[in-house]
PDB file of N, CA and C in Angstrom:
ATOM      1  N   UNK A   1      33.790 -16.203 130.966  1.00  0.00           N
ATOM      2  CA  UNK A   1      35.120 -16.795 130.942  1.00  0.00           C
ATOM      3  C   UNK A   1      35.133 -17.989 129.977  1.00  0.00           C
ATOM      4  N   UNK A   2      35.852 -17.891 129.141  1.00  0.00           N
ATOM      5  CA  UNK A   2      36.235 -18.992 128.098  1.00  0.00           C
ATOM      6  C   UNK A   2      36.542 -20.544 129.066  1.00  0.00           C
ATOM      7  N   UNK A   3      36.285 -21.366 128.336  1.00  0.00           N
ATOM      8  CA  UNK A   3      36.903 -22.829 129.019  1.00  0.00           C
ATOM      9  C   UNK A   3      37.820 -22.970 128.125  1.00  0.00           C
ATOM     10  N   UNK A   4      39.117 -24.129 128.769  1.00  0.00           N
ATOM     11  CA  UNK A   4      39.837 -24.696 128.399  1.00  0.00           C
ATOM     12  C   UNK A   4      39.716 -25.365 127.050  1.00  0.00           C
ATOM     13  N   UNK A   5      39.270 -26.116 127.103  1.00  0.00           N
ATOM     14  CA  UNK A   5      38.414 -26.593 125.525  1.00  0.00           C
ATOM     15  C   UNK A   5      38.323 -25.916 124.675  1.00  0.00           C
ATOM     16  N   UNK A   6      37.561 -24.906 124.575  1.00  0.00           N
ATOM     17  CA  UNK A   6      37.453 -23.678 123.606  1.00  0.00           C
ATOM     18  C   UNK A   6      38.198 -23.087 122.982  1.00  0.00           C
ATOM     19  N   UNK A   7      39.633 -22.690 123.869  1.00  0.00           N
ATOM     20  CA  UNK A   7      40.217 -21.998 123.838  1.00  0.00           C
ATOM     21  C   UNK A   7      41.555 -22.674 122.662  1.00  0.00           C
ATOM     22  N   UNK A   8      41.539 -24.182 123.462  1.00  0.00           N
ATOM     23  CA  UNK A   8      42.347 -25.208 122.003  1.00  0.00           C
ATOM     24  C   UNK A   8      41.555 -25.287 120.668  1.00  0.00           C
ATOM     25  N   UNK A   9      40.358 -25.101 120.714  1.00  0.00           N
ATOM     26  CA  UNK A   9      39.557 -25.245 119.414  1.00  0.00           C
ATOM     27  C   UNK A   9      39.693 -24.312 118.915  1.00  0.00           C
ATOM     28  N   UNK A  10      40.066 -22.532 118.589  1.00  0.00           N
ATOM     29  CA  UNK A  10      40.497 -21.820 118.329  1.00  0.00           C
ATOM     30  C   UNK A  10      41.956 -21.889 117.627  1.00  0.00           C
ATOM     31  N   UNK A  11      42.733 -22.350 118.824  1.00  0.00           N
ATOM     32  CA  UNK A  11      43.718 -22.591 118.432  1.00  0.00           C
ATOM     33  C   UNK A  11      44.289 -23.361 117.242  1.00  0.00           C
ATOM     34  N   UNK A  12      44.135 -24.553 116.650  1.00  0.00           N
ATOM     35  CA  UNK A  12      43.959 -25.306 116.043  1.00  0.00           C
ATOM     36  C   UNK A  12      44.312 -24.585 114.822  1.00  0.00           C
ATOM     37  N   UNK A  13      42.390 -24.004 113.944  1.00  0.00           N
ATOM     38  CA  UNK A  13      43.045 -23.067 112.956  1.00  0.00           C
ATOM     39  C   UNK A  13      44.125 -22.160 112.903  1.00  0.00           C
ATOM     40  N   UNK A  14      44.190 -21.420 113.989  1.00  0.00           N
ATOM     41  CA  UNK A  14      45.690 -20.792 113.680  1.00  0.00           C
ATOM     42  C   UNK A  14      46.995 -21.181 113.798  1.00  0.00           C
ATOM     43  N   UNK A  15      47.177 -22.261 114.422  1.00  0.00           N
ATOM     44  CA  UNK A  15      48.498 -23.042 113.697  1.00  0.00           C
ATOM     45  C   UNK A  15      47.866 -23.607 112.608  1.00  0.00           C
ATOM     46  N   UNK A  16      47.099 -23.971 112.177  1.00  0.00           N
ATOM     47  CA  UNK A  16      47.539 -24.243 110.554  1.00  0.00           C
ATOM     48  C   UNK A  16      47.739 -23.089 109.418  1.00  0.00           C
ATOM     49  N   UNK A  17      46.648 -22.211 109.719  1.00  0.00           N
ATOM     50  CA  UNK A  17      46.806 -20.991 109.110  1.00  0.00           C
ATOM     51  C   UNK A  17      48.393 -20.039 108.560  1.00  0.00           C
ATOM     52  N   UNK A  18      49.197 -20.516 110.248  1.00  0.00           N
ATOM     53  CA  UNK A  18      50.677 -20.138 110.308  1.00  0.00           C
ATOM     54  C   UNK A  18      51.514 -20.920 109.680  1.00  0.00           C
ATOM     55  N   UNK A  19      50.797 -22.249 109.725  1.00  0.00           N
ATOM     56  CA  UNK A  19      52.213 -23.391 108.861  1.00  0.00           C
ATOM     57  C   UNK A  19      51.722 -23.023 107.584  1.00  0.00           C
ATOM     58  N   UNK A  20      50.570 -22.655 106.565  1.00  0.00           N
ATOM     59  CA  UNK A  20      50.203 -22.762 105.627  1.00  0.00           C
ATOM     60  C   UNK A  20      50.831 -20.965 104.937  1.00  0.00           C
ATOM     61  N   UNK A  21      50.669 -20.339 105.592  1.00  0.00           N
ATOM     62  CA  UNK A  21      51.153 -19.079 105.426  1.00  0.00           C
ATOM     63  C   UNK A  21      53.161 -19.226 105.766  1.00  0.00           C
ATOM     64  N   UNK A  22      53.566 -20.186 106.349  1.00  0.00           N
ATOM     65  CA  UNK A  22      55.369 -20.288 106.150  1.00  0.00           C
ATOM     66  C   UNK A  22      55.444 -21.302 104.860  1.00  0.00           C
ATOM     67  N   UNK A  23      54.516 -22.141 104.744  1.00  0.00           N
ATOM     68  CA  UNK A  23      54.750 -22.586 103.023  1.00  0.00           C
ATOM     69  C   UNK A  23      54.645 -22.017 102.407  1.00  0.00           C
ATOM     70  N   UNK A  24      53.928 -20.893 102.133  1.00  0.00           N
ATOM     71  CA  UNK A  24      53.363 -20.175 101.307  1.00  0.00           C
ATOM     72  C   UNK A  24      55.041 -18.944 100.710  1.00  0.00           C
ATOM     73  N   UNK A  25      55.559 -18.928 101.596  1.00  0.00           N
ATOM     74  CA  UNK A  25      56.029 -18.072 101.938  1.00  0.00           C
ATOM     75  C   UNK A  25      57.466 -18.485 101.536  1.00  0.00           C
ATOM     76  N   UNK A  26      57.937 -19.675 101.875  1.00  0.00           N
ATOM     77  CA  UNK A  26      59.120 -20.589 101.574  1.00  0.00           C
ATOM     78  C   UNK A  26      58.739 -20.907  99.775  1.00  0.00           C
ATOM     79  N   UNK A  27      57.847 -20.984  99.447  1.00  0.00           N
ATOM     80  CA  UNK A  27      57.420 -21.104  98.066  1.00  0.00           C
ATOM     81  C   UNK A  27      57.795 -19.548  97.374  1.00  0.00           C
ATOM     82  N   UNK A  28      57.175 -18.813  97.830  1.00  0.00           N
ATOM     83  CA  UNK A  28      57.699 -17.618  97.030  1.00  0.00           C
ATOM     84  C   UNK A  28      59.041 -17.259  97.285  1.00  0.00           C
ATOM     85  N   UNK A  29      59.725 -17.422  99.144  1.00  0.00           N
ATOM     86  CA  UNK A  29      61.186 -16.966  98.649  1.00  0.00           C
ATOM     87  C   UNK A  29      62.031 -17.683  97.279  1.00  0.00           C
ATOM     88  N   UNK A  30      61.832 -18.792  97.298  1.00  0.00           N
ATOM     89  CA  UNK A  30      62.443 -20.296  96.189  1.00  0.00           C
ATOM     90  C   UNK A  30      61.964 -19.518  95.247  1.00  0.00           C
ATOM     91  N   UNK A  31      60.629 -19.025  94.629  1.00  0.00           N
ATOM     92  CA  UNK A  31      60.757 -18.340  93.672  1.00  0.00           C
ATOM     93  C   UNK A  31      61.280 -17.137  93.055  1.00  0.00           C
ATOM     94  N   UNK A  32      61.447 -16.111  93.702  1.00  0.00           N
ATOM     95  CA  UNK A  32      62.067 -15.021  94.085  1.00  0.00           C
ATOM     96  C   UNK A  32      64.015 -15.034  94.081  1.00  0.00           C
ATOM     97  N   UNK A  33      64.316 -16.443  94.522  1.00  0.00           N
ATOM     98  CA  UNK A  33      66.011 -16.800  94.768  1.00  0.00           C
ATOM     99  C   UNK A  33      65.854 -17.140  93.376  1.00  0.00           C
ATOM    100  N   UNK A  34      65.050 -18.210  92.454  1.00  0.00           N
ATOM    101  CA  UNK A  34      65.277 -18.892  91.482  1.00  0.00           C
ATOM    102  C   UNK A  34      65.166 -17.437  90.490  1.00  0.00           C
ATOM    103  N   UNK A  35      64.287 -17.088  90.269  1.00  0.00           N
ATOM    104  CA  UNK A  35      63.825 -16.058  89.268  1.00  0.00           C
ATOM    105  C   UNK A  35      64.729 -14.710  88.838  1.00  0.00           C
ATOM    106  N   UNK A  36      65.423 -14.437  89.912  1.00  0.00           N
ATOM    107  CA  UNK A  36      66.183 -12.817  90.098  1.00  0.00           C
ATOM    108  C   UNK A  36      67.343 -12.818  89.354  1.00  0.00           C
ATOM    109  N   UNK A  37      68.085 -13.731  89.113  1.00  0.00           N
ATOM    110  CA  UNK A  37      68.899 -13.356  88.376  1.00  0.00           C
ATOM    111  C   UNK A  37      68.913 -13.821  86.571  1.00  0.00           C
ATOM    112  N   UNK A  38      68.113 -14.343  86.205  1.00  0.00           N
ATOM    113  CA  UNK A  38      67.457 -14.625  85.034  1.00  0.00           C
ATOM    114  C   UNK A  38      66.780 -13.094  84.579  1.00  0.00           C
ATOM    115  N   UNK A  39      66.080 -12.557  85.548  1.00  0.00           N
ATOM    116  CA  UNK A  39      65.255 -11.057  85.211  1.00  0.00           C
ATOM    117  C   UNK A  39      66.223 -10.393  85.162  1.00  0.00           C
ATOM    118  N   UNK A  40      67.202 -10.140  86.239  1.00  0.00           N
ATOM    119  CA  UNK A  40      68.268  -8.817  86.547  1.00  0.00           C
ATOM    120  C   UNK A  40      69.310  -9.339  85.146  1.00  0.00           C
ATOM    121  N   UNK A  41      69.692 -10.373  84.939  1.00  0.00           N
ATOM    122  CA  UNK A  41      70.496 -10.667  83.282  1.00  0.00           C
ATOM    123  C   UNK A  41      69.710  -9.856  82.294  1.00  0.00           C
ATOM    124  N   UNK A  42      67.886 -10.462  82.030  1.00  0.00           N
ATOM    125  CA  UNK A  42      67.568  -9.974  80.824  1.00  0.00           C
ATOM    126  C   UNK A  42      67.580  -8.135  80.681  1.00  0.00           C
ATOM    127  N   UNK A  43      67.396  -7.694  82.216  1.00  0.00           N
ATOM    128  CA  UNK A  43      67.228  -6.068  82.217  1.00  0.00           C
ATOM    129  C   UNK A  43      68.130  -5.786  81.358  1.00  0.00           C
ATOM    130  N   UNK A  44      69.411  -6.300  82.178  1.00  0.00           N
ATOM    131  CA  UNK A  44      70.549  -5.498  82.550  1.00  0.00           C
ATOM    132  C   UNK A  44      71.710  -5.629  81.310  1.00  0.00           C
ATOM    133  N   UNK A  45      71.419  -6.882  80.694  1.00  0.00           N
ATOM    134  CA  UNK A  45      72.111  -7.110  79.502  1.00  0.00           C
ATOM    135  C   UNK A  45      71.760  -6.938  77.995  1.00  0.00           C
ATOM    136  N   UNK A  46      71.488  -5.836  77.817  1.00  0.00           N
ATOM    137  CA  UNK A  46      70.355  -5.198  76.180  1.00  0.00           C
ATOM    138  C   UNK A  46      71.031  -6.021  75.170  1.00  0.00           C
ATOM    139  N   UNK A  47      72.226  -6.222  75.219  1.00  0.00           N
ATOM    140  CA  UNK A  47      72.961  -6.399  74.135  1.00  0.00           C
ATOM    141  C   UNK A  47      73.678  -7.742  73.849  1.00  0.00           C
ATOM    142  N   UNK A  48      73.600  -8.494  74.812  1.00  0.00           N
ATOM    143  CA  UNK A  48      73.854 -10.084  75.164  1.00  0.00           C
ATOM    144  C   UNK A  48      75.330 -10.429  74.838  1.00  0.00           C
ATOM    145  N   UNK A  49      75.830  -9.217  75.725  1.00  0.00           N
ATOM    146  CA  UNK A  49      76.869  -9.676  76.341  1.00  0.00           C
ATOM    147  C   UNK A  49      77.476 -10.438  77.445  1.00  0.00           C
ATOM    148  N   UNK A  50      76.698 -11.090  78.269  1.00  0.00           N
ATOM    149  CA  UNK A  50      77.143 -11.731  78.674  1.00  0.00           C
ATOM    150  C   UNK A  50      77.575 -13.198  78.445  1.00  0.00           C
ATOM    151  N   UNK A  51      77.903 -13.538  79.130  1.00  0.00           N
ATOM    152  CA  UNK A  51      78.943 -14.977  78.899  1.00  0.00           C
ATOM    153  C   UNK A  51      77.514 -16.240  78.060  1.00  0.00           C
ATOM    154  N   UNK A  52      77.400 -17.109  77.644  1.00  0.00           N
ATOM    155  CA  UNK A  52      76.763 -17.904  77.589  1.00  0.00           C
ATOM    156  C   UNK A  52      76.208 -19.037  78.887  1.00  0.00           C
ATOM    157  N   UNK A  53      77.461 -19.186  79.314  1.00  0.00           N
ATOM    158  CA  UNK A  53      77.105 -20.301  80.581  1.00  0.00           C
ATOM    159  C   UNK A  53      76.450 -19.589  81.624  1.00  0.00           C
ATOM    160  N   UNK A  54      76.411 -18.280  81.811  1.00  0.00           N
ATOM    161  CA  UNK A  54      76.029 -17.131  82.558  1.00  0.00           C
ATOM    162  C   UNK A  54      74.367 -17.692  82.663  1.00  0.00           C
ATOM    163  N   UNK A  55      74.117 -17.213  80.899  1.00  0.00           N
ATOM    164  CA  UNK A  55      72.339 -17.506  80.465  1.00  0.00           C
ATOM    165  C   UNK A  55      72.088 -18.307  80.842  1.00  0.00           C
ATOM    166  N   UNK A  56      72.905 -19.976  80.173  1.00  0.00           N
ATOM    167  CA  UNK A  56      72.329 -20.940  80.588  1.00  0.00           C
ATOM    168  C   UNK A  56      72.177 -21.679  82.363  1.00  0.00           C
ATOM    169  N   UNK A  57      73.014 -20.926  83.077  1.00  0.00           N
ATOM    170  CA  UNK A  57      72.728 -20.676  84.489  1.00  0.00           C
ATOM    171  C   UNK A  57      71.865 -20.658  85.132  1.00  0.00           C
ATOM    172  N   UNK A  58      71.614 -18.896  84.443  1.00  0.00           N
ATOM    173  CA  UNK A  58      70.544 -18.531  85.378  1.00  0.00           C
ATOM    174  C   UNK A  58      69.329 -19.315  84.435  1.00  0.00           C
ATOM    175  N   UNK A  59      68.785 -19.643  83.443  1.00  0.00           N
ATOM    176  CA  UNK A  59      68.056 -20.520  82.761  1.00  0.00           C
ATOM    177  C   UNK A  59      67.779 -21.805  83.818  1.00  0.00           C
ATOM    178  N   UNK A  60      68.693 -22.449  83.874  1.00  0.00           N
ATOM    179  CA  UNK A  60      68.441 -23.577  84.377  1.00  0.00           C
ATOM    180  C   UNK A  60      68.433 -22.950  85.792  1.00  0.00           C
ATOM    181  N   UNK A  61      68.724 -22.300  86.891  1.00  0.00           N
ATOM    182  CA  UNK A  61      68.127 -21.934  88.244  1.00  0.00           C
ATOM    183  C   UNK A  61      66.239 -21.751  87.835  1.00  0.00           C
ATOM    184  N   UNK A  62      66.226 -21.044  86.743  1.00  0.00           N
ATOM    185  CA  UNK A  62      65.354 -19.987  87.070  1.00  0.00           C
ATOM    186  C   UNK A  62      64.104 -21.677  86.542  1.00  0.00           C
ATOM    187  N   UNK A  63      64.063 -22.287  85.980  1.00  0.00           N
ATOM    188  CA  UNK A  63      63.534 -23.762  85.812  1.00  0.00           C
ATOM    189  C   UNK A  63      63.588 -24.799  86.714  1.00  0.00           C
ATOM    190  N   UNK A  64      64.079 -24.622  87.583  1.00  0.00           N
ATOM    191  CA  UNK A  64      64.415 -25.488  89.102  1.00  0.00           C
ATOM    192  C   UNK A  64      63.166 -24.916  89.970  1.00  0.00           C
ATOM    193  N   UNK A  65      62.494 -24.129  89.405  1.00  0.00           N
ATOM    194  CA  UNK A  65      62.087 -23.227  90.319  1.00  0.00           C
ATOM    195  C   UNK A  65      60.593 -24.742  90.338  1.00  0.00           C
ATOM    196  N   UNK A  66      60.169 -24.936  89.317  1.00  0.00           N
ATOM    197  CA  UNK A  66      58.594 -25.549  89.399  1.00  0.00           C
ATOM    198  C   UNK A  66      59.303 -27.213  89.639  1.00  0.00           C
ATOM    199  N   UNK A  67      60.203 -27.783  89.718  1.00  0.00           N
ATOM    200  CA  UNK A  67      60.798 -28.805  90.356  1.00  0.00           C
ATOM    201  C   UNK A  67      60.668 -29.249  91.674  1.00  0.00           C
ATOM    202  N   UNK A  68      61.088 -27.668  92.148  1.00  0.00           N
ATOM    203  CA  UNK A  68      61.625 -27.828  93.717  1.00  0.00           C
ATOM    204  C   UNK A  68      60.012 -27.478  94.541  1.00  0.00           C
ATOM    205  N   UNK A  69      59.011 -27.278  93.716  1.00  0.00           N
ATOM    206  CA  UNK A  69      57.670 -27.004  94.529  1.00  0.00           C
ATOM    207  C   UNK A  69      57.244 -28.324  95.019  1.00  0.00           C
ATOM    208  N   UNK A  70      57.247 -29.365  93.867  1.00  0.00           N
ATOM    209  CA  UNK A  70      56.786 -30.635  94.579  1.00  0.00           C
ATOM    210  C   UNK A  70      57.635 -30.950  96.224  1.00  0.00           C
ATOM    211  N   UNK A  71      59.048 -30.994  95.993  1.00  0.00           N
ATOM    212  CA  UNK A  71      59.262 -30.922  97.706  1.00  0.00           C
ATOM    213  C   UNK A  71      59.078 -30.263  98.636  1.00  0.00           C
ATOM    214  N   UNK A  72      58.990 -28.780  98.228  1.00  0.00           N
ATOM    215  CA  UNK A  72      58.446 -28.057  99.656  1.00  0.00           C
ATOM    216  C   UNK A  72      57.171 -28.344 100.138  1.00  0.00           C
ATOM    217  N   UNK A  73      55.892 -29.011  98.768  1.00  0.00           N
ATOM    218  CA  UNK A  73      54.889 -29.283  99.523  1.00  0.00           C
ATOM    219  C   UNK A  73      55.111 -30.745 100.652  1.00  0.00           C
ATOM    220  N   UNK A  74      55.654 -31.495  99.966  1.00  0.00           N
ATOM    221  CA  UNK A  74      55.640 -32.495 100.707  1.00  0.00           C
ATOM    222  C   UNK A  74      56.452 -32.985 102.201  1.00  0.00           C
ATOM    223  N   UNK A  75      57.454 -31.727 102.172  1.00  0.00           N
ATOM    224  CA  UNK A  75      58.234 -31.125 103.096  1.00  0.00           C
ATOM    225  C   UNK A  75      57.229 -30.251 104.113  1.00  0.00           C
ATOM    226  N   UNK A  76      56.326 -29.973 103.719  1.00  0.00           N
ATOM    227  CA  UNK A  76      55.349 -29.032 104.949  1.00  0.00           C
ATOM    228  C   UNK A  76      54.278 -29.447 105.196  1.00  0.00           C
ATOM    229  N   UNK A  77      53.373 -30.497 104.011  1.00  0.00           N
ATOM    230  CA  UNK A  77      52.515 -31.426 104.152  1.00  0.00           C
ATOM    231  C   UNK A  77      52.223 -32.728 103.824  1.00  0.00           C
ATOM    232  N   UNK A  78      51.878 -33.284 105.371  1.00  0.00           N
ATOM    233  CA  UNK A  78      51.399 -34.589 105.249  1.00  0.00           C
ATOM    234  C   UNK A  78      50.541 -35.381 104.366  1.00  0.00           C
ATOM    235  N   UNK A  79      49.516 -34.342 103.834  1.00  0.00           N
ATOM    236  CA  UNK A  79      48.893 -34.920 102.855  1.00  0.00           C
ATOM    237  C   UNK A  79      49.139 -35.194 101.305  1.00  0.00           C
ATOM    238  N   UNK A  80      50.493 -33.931 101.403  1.00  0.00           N
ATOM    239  CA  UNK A  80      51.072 -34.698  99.833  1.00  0.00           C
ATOM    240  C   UNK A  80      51.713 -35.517  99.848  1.00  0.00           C
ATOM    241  N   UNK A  81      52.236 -35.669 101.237  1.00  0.00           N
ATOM    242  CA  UNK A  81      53.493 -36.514 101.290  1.00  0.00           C
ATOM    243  C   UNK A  81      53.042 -37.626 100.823  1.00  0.00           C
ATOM    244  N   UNK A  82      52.302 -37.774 101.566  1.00  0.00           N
ATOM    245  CA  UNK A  82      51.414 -39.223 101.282  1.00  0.00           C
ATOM    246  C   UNK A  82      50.522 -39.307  99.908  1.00  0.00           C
ATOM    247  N   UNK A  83      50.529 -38.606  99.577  1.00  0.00           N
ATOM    248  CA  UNK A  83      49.709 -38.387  97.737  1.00  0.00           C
ATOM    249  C   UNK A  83      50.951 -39.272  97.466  1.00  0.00           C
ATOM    250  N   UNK A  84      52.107 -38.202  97.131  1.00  0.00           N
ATOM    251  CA  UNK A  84      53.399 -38.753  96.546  1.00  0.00           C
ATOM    252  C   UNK A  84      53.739 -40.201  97.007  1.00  0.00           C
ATOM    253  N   UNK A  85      54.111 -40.252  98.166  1.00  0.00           N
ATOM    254  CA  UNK A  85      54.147 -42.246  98.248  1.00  0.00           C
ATOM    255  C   UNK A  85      53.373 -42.813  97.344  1.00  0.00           C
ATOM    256  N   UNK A  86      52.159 -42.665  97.578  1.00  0.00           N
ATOM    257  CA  UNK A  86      51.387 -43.398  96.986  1.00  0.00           C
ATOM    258  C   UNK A  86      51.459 -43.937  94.983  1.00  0.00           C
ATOM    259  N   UNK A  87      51.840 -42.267  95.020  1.00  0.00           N
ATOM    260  CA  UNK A  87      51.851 -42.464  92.920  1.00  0.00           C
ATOM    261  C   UNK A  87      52.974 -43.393  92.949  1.00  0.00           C
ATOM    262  N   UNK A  88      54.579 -42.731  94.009  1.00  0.00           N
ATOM    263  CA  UNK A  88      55.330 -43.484  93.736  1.00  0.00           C
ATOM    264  C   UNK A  88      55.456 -44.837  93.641  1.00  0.00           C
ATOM    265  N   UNK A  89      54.502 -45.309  94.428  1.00  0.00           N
ATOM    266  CA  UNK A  89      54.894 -46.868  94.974  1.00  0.00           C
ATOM    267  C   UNK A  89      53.557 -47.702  93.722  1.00  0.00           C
ATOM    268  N   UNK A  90      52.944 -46.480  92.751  1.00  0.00           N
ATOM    269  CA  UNK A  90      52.031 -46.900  91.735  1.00  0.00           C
ATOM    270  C   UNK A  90      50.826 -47.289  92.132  1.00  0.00           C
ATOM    271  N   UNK A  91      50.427 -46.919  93.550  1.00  0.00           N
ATOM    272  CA  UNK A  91      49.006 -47.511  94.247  1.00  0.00           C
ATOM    273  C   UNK A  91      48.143 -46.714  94.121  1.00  0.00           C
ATOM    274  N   UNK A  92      48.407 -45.492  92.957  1.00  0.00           N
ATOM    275  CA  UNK A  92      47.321 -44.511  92.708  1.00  0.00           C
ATOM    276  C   UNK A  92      45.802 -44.862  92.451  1.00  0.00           C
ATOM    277  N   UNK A  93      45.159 -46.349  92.326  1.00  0.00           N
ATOM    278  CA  UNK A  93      43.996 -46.647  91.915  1.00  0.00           C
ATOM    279  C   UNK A  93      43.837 -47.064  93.149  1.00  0.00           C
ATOM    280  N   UNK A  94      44.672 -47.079  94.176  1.00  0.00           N
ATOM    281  CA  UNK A  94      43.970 -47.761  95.656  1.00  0.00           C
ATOM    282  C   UNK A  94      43.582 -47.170  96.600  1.00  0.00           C
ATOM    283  N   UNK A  95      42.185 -47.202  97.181  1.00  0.00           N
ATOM    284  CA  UNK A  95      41.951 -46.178  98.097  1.00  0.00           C
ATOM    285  C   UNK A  95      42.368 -46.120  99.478  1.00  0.00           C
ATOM    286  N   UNK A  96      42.629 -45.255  99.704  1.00  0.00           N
ATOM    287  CA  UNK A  96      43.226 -45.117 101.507  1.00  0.00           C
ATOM    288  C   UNK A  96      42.784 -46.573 102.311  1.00  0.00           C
ATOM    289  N   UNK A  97      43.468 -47.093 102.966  1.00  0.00           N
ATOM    290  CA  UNK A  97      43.349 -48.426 103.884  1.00  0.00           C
ATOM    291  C   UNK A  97      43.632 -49.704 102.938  1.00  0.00           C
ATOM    292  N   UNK A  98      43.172 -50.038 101.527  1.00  0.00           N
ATOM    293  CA  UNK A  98      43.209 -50.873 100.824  1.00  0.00           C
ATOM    294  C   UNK A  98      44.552 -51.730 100.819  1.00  0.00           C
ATOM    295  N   UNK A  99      44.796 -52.770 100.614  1.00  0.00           N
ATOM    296  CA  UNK A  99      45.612 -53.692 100.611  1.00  0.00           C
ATOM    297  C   UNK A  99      45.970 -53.616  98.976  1.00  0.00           C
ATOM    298  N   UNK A 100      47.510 -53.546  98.568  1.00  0.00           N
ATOM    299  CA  UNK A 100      47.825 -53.642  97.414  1.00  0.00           C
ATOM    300  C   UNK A 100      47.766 -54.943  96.815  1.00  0.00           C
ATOM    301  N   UNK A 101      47.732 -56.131  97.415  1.00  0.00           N
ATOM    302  CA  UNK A 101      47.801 -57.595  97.518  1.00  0.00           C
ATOM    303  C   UNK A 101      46.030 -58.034  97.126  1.00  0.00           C
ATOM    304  N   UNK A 102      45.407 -57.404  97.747  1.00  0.00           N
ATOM    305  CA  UNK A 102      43.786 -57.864  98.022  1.00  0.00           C
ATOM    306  C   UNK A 102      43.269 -57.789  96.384  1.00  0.00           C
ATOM    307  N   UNK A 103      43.440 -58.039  94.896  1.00  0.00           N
ATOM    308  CA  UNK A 103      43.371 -57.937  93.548  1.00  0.00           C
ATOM    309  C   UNK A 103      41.850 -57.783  93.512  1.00  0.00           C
ATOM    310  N   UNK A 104      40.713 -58.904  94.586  1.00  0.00           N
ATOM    311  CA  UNK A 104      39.618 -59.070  94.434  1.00  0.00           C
ATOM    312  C   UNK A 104      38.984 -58.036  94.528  1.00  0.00           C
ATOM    313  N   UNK A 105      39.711 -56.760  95.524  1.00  0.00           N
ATOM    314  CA  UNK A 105      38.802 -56.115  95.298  1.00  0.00           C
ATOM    315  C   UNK A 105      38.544 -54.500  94.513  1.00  0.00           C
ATOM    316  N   UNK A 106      39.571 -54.710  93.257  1.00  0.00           N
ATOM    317  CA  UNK A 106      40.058 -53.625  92.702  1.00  0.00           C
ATOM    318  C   UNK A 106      38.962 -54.016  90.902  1.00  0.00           C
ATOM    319  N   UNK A 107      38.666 -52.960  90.608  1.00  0.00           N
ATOM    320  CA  UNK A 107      37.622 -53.192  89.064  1.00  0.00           C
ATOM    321  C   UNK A 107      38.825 -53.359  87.933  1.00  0.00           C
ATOM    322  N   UNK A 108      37.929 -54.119  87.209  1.00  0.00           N
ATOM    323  CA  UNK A 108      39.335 -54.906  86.262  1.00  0.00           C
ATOM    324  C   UNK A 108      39.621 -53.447  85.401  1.00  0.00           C
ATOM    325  N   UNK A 109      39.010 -52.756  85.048  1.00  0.00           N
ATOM    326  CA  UNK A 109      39.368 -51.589  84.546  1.00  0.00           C
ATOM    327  C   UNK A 109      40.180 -50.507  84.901  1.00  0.00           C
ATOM    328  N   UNK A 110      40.438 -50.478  86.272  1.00  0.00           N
ATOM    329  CA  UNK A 110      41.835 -49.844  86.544  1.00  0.00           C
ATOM    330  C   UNK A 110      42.775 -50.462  86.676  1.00  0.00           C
ATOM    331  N   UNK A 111      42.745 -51.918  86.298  1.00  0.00           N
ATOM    332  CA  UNK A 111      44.475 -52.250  86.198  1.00  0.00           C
ATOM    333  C   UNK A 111      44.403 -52.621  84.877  1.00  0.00           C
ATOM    334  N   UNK A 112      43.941 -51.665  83.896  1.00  0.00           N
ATOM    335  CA  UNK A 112      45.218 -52.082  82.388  1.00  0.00           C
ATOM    336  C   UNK A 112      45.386 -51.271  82.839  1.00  0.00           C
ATOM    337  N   UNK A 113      47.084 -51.946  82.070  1.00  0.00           N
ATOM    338  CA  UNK A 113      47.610 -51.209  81.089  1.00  0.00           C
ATOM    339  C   UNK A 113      48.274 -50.194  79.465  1.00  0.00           C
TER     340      UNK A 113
END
């Protein structure tokens, strides 16, 4: 008979496995929504008749596509999220726990500019 314990330690990997497999998954529908009508235009239109704003449409959907990846990661994980704070707020040379204030203890070579 399994113990209690065990049975959560199992568990564990497969919720992440499942959240990592619905990102995975939310990433390709976004690609798949962005992409389809940019492809189904170039099939379908040999002769480029369609409208111009049409192209540049689906162009610009179908380019939204590598935009909108940075938020779904950071939308499903904690660990980019927090990557991203970090570049944003420019504390990319500081390591996890570090004080942005504390100057003494950062090498003079990562703060040029």
């Amino acid at each position: 008979m399994k113990s209690h314990k065990s049975s959560n330690m199992t568990m564990l990997p497969k919720k992440r496995d499942l959240r990592v497999a619905k990102t995975l998954l939310i990433v390709l529908l976004t690609f798949v929504i962005c992409w389809t009508p940019s492809v189904l235009l170039t099939v379908f239109d040999k002769y480029y008749k369609a409208p111009d704003l049409l192209r540049q449409i689906t162009a610009i959907l179908a380019l939204t596509n590598s935009s909108v990846n940075p938020f779904i990661y950071a939308w499903r994980n904690r660990g980019f999220r927090l990557a991203y704070i970090r570049i944003i707020k420019c504390r990319h040379w500081l390591r996890p726990g570090e004080d942005e204030h504390d100057v003494s203890k950062m090498d003079s070579t990562t703060n040029k500019m």
